[in-house]
Protein backbone atom coordinates (compact mmCIF):
# COMPACT_ATOMS: atom_id res chain seq x y z
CA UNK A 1 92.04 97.31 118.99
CA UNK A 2 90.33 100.77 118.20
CA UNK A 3 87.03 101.11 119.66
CA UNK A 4 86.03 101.96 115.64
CA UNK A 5 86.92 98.24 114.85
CA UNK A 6 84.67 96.70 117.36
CA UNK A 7 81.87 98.62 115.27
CA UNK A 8 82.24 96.04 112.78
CA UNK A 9 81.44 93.04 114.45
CA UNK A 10 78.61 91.74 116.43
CA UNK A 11 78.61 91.55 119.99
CA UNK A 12 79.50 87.72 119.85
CA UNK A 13 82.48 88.30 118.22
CA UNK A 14 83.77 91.44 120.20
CA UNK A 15 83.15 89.17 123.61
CA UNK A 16 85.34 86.25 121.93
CA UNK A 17 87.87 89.00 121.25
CA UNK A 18 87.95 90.02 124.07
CA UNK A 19 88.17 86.78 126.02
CA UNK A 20 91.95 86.80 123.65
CA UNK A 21 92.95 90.20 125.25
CA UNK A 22 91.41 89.49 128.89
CA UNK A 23 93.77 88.27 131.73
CA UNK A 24 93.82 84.74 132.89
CA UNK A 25 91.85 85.36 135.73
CA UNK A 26 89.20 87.15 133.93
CA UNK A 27 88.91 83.98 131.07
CA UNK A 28 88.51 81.60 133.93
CA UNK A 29 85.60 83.29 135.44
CA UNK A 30 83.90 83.42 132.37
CA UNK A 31 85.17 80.24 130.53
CA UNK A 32 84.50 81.45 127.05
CA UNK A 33 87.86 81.24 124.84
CA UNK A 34 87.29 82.25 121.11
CA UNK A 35 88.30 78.59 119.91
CA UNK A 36 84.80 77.60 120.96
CA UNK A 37 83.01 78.16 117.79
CA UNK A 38 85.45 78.17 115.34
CA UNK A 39 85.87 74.51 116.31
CA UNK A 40 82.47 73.79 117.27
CA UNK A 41 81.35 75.00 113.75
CA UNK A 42 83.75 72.75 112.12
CA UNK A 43 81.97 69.58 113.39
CA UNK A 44 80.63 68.87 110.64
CA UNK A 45 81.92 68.38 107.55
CA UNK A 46 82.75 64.52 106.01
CA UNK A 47 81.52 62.54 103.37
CA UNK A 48 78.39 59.41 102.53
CA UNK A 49 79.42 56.57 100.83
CA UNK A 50 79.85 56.19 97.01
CA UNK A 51 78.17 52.33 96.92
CA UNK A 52 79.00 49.68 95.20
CA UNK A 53 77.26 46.38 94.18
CA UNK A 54 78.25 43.85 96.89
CA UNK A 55 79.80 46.26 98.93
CA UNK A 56 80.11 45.81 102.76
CA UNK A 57 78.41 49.23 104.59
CA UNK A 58 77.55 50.03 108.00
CA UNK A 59 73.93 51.40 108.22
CA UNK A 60 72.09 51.93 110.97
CA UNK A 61 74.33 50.67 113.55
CA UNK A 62 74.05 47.24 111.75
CA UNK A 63 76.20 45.70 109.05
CA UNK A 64 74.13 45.92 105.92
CA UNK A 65 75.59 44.24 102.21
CA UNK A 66 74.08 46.49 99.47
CA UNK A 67 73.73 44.77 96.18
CA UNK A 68 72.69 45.55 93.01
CA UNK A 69 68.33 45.39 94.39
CA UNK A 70 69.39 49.20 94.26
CA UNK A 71 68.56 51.61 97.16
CA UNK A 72 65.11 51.49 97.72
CA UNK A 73 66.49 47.70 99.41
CA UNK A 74 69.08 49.40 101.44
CA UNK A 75 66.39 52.03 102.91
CA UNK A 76 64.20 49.48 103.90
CA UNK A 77 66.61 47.65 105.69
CA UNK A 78 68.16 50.68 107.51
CA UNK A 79 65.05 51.54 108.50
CA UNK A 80 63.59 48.13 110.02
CA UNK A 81 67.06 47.94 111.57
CA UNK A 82 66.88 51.59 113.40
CA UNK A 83 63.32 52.36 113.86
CA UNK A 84 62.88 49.25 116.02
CA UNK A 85 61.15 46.66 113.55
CA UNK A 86 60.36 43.85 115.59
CA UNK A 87 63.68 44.26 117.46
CA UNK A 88 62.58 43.55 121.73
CA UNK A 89 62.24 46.81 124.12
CA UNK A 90 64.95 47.30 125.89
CA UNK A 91 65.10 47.31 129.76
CA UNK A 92 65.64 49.93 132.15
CA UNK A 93 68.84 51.82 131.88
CA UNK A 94 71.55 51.40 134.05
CA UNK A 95 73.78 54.16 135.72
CA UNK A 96 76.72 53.96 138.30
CA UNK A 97 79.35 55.88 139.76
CA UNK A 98 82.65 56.51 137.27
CA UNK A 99 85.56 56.10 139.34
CA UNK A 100 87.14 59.21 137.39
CA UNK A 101 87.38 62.57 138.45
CA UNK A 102 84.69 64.63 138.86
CA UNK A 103 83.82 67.23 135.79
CA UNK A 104 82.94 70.74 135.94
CA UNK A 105 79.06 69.51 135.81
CA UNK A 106 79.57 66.89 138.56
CA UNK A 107 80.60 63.56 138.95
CA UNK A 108 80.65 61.94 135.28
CA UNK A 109 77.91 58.66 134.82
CA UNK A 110 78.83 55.45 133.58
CA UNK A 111 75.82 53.95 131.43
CA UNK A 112 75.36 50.81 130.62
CA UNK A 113 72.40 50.57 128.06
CA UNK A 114 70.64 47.67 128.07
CA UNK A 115 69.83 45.88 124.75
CA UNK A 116 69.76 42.72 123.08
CA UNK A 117 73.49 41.34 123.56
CA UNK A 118 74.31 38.10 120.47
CA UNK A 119 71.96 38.98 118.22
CA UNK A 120 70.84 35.94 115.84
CA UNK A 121 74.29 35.09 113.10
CA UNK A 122 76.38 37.40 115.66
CA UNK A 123 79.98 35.93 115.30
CA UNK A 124 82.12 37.48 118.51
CA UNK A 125 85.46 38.28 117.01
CA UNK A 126 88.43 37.60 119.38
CA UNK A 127 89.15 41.02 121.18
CA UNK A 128 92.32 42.08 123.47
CA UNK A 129 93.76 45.28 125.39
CA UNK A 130 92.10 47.32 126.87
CA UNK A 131 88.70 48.73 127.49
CA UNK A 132 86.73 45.65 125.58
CA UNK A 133 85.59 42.35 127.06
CA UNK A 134 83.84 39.56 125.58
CA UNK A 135 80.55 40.91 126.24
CA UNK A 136 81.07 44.92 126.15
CA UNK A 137 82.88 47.76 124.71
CA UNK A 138 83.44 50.99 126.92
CA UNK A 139 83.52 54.43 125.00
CA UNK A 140 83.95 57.81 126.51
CA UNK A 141 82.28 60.84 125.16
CA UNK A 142 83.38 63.91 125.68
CA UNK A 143 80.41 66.52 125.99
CA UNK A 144 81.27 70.19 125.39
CA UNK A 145 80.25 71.75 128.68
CA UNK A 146 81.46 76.12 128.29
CA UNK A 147 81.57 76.69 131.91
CA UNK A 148 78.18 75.28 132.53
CA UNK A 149 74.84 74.56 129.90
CA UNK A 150 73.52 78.49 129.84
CA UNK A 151 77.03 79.56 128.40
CA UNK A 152 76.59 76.83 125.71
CA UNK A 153 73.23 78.09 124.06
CA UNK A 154 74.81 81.12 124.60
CA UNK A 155 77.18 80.52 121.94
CA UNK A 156 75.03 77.82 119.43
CA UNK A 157 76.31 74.84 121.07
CA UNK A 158 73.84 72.45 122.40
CA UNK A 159 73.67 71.74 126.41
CA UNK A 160 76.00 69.02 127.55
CA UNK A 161 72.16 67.31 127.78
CA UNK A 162 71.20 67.46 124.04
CA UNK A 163 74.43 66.39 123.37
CA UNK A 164 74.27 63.31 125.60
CA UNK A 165 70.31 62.56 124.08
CA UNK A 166 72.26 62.66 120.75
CA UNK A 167 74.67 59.85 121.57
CA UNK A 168 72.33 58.01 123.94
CA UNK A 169 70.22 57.30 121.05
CA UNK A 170 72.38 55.59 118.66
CA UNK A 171 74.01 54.06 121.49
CA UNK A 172 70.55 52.46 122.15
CA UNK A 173 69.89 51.11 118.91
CA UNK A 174 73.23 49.64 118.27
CA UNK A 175 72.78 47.78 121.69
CA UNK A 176 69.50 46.84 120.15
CA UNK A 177 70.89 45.38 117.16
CA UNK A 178 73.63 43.41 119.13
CA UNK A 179 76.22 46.19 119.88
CA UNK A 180 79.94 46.52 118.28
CA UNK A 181 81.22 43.28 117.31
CA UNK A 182 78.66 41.34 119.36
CA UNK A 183 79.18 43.88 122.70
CA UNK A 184 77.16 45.50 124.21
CA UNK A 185 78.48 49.63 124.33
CA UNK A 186 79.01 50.89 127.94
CA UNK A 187 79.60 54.92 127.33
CA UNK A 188 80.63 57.06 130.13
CA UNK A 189 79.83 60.93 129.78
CA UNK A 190 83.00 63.83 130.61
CA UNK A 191 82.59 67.19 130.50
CA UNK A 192 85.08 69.06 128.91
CA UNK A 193 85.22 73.51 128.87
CA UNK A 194 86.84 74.11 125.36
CA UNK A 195 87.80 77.27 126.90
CA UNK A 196 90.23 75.97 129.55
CA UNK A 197 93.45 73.95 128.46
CA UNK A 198 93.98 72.95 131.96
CA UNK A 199 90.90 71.23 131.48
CA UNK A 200 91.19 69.85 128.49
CA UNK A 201 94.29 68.00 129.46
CA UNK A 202 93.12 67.06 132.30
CA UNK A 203 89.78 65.19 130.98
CA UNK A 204 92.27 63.32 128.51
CA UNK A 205 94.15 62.14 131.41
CA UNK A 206 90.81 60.80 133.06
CA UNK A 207 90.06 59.25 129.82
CA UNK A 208 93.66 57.69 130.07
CA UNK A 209 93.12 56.62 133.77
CA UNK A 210 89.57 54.60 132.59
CA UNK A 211 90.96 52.87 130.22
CA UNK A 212 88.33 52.72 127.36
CA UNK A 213 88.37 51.65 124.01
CA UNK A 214 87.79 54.29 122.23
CA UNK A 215 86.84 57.97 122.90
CA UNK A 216 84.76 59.93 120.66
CA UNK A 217 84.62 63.70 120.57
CA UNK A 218 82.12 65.92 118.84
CA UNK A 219 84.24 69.00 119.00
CA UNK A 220 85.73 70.05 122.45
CA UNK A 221 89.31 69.07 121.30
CA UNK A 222 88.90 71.13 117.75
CA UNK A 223 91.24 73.58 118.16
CA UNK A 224 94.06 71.80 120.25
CA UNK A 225 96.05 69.23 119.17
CA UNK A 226 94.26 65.82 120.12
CA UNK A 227 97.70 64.09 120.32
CA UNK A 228 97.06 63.34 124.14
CA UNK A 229 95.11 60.45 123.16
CA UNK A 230 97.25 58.91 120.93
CA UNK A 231 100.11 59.10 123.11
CA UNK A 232 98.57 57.26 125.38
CA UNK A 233 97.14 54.81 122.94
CA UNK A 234 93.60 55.68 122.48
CA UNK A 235 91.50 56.07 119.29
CA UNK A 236 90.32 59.02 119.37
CA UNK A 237 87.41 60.46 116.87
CA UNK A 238 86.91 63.40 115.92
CA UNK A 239 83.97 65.03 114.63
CA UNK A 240 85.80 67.79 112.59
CA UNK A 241 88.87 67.76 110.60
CA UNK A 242 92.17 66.77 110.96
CA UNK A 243 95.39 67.43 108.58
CA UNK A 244 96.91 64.59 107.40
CA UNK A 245 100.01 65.45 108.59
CA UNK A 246 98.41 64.88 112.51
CA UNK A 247 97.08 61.41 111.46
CA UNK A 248 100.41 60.46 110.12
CA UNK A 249 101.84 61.50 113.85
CA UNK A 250 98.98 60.10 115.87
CA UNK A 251 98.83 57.52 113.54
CA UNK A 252 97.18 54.72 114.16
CA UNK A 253 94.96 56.54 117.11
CA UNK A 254 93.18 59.50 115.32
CA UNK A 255 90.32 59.36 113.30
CA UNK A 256 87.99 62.41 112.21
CA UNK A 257 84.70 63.41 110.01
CA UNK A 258 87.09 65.21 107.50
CA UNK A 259 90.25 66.36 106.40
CA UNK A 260 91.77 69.95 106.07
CA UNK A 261 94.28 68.82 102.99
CA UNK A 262 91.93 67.07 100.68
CA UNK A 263 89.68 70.15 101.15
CA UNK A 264 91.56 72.76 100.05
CA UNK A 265 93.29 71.01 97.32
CA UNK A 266 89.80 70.06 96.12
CA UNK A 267 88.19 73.76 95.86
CA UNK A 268 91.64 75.06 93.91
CA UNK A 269 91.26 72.28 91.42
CA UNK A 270 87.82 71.99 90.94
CA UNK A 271 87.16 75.39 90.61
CA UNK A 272 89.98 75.52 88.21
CA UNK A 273 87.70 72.69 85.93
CA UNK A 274 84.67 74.92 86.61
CA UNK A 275 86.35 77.43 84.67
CA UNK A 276 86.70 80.12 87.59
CA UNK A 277 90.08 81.31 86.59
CA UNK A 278 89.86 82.16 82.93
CA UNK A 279 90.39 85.03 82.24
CA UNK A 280 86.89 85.25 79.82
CA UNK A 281 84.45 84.90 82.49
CA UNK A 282 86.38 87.68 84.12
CA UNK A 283 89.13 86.45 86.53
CA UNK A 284 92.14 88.33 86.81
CA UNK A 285 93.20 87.94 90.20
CA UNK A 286 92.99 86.02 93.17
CA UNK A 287 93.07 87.59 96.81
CA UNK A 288 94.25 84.74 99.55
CA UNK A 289 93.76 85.47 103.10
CA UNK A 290 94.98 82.83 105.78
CA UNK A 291 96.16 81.80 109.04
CA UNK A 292 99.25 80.27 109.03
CA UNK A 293 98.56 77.82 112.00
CA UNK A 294 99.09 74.70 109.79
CA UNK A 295 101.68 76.51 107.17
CA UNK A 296 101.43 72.93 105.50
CA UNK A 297 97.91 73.86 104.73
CA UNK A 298 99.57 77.18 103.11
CA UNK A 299 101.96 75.70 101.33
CA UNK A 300 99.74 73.11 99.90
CA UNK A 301 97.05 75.96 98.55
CA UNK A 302 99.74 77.57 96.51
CA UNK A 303 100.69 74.31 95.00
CA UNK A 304 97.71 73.84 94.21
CA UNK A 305 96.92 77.29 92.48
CA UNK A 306 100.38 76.64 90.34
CA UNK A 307 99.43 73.72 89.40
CA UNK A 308 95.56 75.27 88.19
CA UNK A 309 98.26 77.28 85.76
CA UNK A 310 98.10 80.61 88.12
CA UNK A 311 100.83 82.80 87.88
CA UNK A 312 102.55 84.24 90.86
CA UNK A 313 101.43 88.03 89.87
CA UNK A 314 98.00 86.98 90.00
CA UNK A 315 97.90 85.90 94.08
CA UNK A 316 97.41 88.34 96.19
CA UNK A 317 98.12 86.83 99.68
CA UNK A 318 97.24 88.13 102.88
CA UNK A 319 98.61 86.70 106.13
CA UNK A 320 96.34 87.22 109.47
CA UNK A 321 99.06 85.23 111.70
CA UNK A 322 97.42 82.76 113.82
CA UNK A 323 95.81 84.50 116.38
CA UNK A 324 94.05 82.27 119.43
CA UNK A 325 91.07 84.72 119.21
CA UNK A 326 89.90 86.60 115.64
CA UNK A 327 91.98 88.26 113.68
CA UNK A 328 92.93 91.61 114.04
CA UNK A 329 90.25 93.83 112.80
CA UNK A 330 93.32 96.19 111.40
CA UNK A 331 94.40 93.50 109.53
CA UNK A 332 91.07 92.60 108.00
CA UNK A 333 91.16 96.00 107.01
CA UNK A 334 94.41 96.01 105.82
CA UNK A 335 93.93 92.61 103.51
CA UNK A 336 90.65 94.52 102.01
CA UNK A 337 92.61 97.29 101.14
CA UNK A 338 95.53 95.70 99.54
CA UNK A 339 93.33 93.25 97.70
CA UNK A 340 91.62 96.41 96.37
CA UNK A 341 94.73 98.16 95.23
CA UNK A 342 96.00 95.16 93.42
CA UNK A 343 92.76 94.15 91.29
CA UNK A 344 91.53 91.31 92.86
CA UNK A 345 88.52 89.97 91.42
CA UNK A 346 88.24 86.77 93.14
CA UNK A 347 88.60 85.62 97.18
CA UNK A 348 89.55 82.86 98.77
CA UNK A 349 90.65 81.83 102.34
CA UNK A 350 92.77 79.17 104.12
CA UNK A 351 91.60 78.09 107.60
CA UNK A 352 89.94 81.42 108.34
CA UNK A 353 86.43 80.65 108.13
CA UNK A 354 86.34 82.30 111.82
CA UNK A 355 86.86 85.65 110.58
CA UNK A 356 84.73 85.02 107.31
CA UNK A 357 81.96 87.15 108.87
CA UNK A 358 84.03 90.43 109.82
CA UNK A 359 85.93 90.25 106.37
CA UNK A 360 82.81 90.56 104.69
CA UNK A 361 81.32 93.06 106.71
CA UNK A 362 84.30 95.53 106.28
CA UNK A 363 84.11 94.51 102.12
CA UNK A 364 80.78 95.70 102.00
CA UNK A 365 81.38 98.68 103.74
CA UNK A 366 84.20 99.43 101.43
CA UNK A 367 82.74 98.79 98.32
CA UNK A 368 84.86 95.47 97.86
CA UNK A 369 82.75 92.53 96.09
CA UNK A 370 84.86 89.81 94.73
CA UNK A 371 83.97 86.46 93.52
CA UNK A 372 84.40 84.23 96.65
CA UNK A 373 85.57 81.01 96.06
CA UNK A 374 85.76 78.92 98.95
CA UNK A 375 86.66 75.87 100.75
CA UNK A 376 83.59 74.78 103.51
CA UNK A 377 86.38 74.28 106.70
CA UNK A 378 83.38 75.68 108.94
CA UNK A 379 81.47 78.46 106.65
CA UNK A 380 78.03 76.97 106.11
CA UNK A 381 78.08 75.92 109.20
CA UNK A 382 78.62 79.63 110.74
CA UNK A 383 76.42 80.94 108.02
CA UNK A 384 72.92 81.17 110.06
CA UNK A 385 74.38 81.92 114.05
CA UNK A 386 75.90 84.60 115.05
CA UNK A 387 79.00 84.06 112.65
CA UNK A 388 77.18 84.76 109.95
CA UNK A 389 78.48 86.55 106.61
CA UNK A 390 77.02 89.95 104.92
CA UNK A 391 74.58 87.96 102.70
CA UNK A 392 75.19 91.52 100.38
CA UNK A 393 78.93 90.83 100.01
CA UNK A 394 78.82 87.20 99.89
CA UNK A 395 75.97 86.67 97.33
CA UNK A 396 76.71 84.37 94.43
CA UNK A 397 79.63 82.29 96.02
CA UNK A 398 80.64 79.50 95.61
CA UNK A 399 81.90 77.13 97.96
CA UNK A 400 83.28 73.12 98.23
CA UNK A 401 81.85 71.18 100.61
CA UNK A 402 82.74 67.47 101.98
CA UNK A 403 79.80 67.53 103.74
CA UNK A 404 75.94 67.54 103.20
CA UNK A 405 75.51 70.54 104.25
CA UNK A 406 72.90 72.89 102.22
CA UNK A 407 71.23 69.89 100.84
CA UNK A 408 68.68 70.67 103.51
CA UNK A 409 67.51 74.08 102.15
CA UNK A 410 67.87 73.25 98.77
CA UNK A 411 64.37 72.36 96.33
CA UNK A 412 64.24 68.52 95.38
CA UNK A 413 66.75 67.10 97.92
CA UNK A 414 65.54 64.18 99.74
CA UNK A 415 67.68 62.76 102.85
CA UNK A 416 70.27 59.60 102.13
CA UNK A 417 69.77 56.27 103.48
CA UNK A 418 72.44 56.84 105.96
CA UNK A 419 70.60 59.81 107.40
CA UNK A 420 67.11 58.13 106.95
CA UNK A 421 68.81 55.51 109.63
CA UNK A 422 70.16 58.04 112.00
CA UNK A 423 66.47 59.90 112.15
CA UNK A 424 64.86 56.80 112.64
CA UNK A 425 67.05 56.19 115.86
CA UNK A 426 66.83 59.99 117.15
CA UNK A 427 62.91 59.33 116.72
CA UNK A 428 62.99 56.57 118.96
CA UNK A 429 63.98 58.95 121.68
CA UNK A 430 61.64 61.92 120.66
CA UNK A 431 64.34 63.75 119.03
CA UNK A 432 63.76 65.93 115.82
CA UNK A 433 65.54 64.67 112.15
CA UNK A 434 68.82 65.94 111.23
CA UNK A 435 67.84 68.34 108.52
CA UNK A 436 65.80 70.62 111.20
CA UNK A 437 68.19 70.01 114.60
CA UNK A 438 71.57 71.01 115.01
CA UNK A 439 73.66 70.11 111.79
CA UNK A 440 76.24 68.59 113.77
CA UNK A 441 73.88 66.41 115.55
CA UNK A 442 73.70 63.64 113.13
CA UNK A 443 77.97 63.57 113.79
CA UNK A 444 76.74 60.95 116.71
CA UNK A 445 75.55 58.55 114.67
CA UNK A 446 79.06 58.78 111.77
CA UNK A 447 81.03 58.72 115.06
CA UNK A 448 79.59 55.71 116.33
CA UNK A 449 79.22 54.06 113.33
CA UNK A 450 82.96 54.71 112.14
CA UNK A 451 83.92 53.07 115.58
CA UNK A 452 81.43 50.02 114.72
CA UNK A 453 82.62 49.59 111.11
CA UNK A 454 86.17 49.69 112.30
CA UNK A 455 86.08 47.25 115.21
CA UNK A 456 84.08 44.49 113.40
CA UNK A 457 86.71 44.58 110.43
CA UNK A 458 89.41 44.44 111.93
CA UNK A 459 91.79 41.40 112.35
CA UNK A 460 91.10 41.26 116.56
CA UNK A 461 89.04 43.83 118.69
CA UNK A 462 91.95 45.88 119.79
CA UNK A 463 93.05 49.72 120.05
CA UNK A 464 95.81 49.34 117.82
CA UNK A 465 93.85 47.34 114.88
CA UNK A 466 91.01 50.02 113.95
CA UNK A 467 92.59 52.05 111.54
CA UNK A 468 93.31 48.48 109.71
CA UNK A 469 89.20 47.43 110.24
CA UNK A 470 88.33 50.57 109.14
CA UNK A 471 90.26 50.61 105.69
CA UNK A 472 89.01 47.05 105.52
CA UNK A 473 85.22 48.58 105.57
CA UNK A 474 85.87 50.93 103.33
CA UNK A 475 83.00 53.09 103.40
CA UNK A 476 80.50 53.79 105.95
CA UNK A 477 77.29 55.13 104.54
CA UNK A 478 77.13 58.70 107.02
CA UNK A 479 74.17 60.90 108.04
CA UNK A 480 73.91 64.09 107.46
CA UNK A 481 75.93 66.05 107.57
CA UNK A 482 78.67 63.82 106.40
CA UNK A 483 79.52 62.66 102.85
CA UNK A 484 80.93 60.46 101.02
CA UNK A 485 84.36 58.78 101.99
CA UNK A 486 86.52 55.94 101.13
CA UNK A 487 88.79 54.89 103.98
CA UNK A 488 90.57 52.27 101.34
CA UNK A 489 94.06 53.37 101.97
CA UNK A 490 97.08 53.59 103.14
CA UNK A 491 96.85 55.47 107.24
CA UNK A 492 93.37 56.85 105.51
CA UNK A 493 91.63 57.46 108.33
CA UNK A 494 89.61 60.52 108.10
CA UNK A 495 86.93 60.94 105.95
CA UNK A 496 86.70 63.68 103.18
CA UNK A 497 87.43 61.89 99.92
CA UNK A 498 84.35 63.37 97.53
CA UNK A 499 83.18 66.87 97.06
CA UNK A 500 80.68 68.84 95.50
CA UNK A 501 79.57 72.70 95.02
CA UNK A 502 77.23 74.79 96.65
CA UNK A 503 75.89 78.40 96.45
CA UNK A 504 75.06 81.05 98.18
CA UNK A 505 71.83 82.83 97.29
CA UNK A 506 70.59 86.16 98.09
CA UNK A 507 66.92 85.44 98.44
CA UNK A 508 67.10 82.87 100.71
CA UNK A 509 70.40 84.23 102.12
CA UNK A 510 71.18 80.70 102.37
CA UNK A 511 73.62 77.71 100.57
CA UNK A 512 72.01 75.34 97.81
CA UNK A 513 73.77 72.42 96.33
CA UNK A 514 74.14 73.52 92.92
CA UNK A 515 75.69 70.40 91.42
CA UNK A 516 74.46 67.43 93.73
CA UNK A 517 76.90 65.03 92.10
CA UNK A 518 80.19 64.13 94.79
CA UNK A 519 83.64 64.01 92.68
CA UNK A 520 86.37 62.37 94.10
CA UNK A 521 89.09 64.03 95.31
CA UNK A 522 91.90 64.95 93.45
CA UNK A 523 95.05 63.14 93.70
């Protein structure tokens, strides 16, 4: 890299860069790999149910049935169910030595929250295998620890701490309100460095060693393959996306928030029924830029633009490789360019939301202003740290989103029921509301709650029977910043089945929902 290029990005992104180039030793010491954020910043992304009259939902960390009394019953109920109500106080908390290996931050804890255990009309379906009982449940969490909690704020990612509140609290009040399928939740805390694959495997084979039920991971796992887990038979969740073709490997042991495929294919056809490619409104061609990390993913976009009636001659590809830190800054330079040269009016990207905010910076600088139209695989989420794109260069784009995400800043947009439930638990434990905390913070409660809808579906309380209990729920109504989903289908288990449009705006450089109505995917 010329010392030139590292003019155009911010010193966050020249140290991840340089954590790519750096020697083994040297990435170690500092424990700071440039997967972090991209997959950190892709937490959060999946969908809140589309409801139907008589329809069985999880809310609140209690089975709810919404009928046709209309929302205003569900609310109530969530709320009276999550807040506390008249539910008892819960006793002391509980914490013992975990017989597995010691993390980077110490020897992990075992807790056992107390809370009321066969709640009133509590039916305890038969269970088997491993890590359930007929009175509890044991989950691992894994808590993204970046070579200690300093590095973490360093980078936007809450301390191991704030992450553990998170879970603690929803943990709490599902205890409260009788547990998972009449059991109690034991969780037991590892620490995992995102930036170290020695330690990531390692941590999955402590997970292996204790035997749980289920582990649950808000993001440390992002960018590497999570098939450890389901090779040794654990359902893993994910609070990011997966591509279907990983579910369909891991199948039935992974679960996530989202899903890379329906994404993509979404923003190329629902832009193409917005009306973004004619040529009237001024569309003559489109400039792609990608990783080819997934080529499915690749392959899949193009199809997709064919089949919106674009002709070869009017995509403009660009292929960045698939780099472990950011792209090259040559080659952002060199996509620019050649998108320049050829016309391109219009921009889009393919798992690349990483280098989103030095592509932008260089387009500015060279004069280079296209209509973006994007997929949201990470770029809201990036859009306020120290990711952030050239609000000059990206004003007026649009983007598809899964998720909830800009609802927050936008005029007249109230929270969901789902994410009226998962405040009222954070509450409890003095934690701020989803719309003003982290946005991936309300991922514990959809994580959690996908786990609770699954088990008390499905045929027996077993490992192997979750993906079936979860297709038999459904839906599960999420909190921000998930959406909609439908998990009625055949190895659905990711969520990711509705989208919607948002825009960025240049005097709020920030996203708004622009058209609040979720579409289902396209098929």
């Amino acid at each position: 890299m010329r010392y030139d290029d590292r003019a155009v990005m911010k010193p966050f992104q020249e140290f991840r860069v340089w954590t790519g180039e750096s020697s083994g030793g040297e990435r170690s010491a500092t424990a700071v790999a440039a997967l972090v954020v991209l997959g950190l910043l892709a937490w959060l992304l999946v969908p809140v149910t589309h409801h139907t009259a008589n329809r069985s939902v999880v809310l609140g960390g209690a089975r709810q049935i919404q009928t046709s009394a209309g929302p205003d019953t569900t609310i109530t109920s969530a709320v009276s169910s999550v807040a506390g109500g008249t539910a008892t106080s819960p006793g002391p908390h509980t914490t013992v030595t975990s017989a597995v290996a010691s993390s980077s931050a110490g020897a992990p804890a075992t807790r056992a929250t107390a809370g009321t255990q066969g709640a009133i009309g509590c039916t305890s379906p038969p269970a088997g295998g491993q890590g359930v009982t007929n009175t509890q449940i044991k989950i691992i969490v894994m808590l993204i620890d970046i070579a200690g909690p300093a590095a973490n704020s360093v980078f936007g990612v809450a301390p191991p701490a704030d992450q553990q509140a998170a879970f603690d609290a929803v943990i709490d009040s599902i205890n409260l309100g009788g547990g998972i399928a009449c059991r109690k939740v034991v969780v037991q805390y590892l620490h995992v460095n995102p930036a170290d694959q020695n330690d990531q495997q390692s941590k999955c084979l402590d997970a292996a060693g204790a035997a749980p039920f289920a582990v649950i991971d808000p993001g440390a796992y992002s960018f590497t393959s999570p098939t450890c887990f389901a090779q040794h038979h654990i359902p893993y969740f994910g609070g990011f996306f997966l591509t279907t073709q990983q579910v369909h490997q891991g199948y039935p042991y992974l679960f996530s928030l989202a899903n890379y495929d329906h994404l993509y294919r979404d923003t190329v056809l629902g832009f193409r029924d917005r009306g973004a490619f004619d040529a009237a409104k001024g569309f003559k061609k489109l400039g792609f830029v990608y990783r080819d990390c997934h080529p499915e993913l690749v392959s899949q976009e193009l199809d997709a633009l064919h089949q919106a009636r674009l002709q070869d001659s009017q995509i403009v590809t660009y292929n960045l490789g698939c780099p472990s830190a950011f792209a090259n800054p040559s080659d952002i330079q060199q996509a620019i360019l050649k998108f320049k040269r050829s016309g391109v009016t219009h921009a889009t990207a393919v798992y690349a939301y990483g280098d989103l905010a030095n592509f932008t910076t260089v387009a500015e600088q060279q004069g280079f202003r296209p209509q973006y139209l994007l997929a949201d695989d990470g770029i809201i989420a990036i859009s306020y740290g120290n990711l952030r794109l050239n609000p000059s260069n990206i004003a007026n784009a649009l983007i598809v989103t899964e998720g909830r995400y800009a609802e927050e800043r936008t005029p007249g947009m109230r929270p969901t029921a789902g994410t009226v439930a998962c405040d009222g638990m954070r509450k409890a434990h003095g934690l701020r509301p989803t719309y003003q905390a982290d946005p991936e913070s309300g991922n514990a409660c959809n994580e959690l709650w996908m786990i609770k809808a699954a088990a008390e579906h499905a045929p027996a309380v077993r490992t192997d029977a979750l993906a079936a209990g979860l297709q038999r729920a459904k839906s599960v109504d999420f909190s921000y910043p998930s959406g909609p989903n439908d998990f009625n289908g055949r190895e659905v288990t990711t969520g990711g089945e509705f989208w919607r449009v948002a825009k960025y705006f240049a005097d709020c450089s920030c996203w708004r929902v622009v058209d609040p109505t979720f579409r289902p995917n396209y098929r």
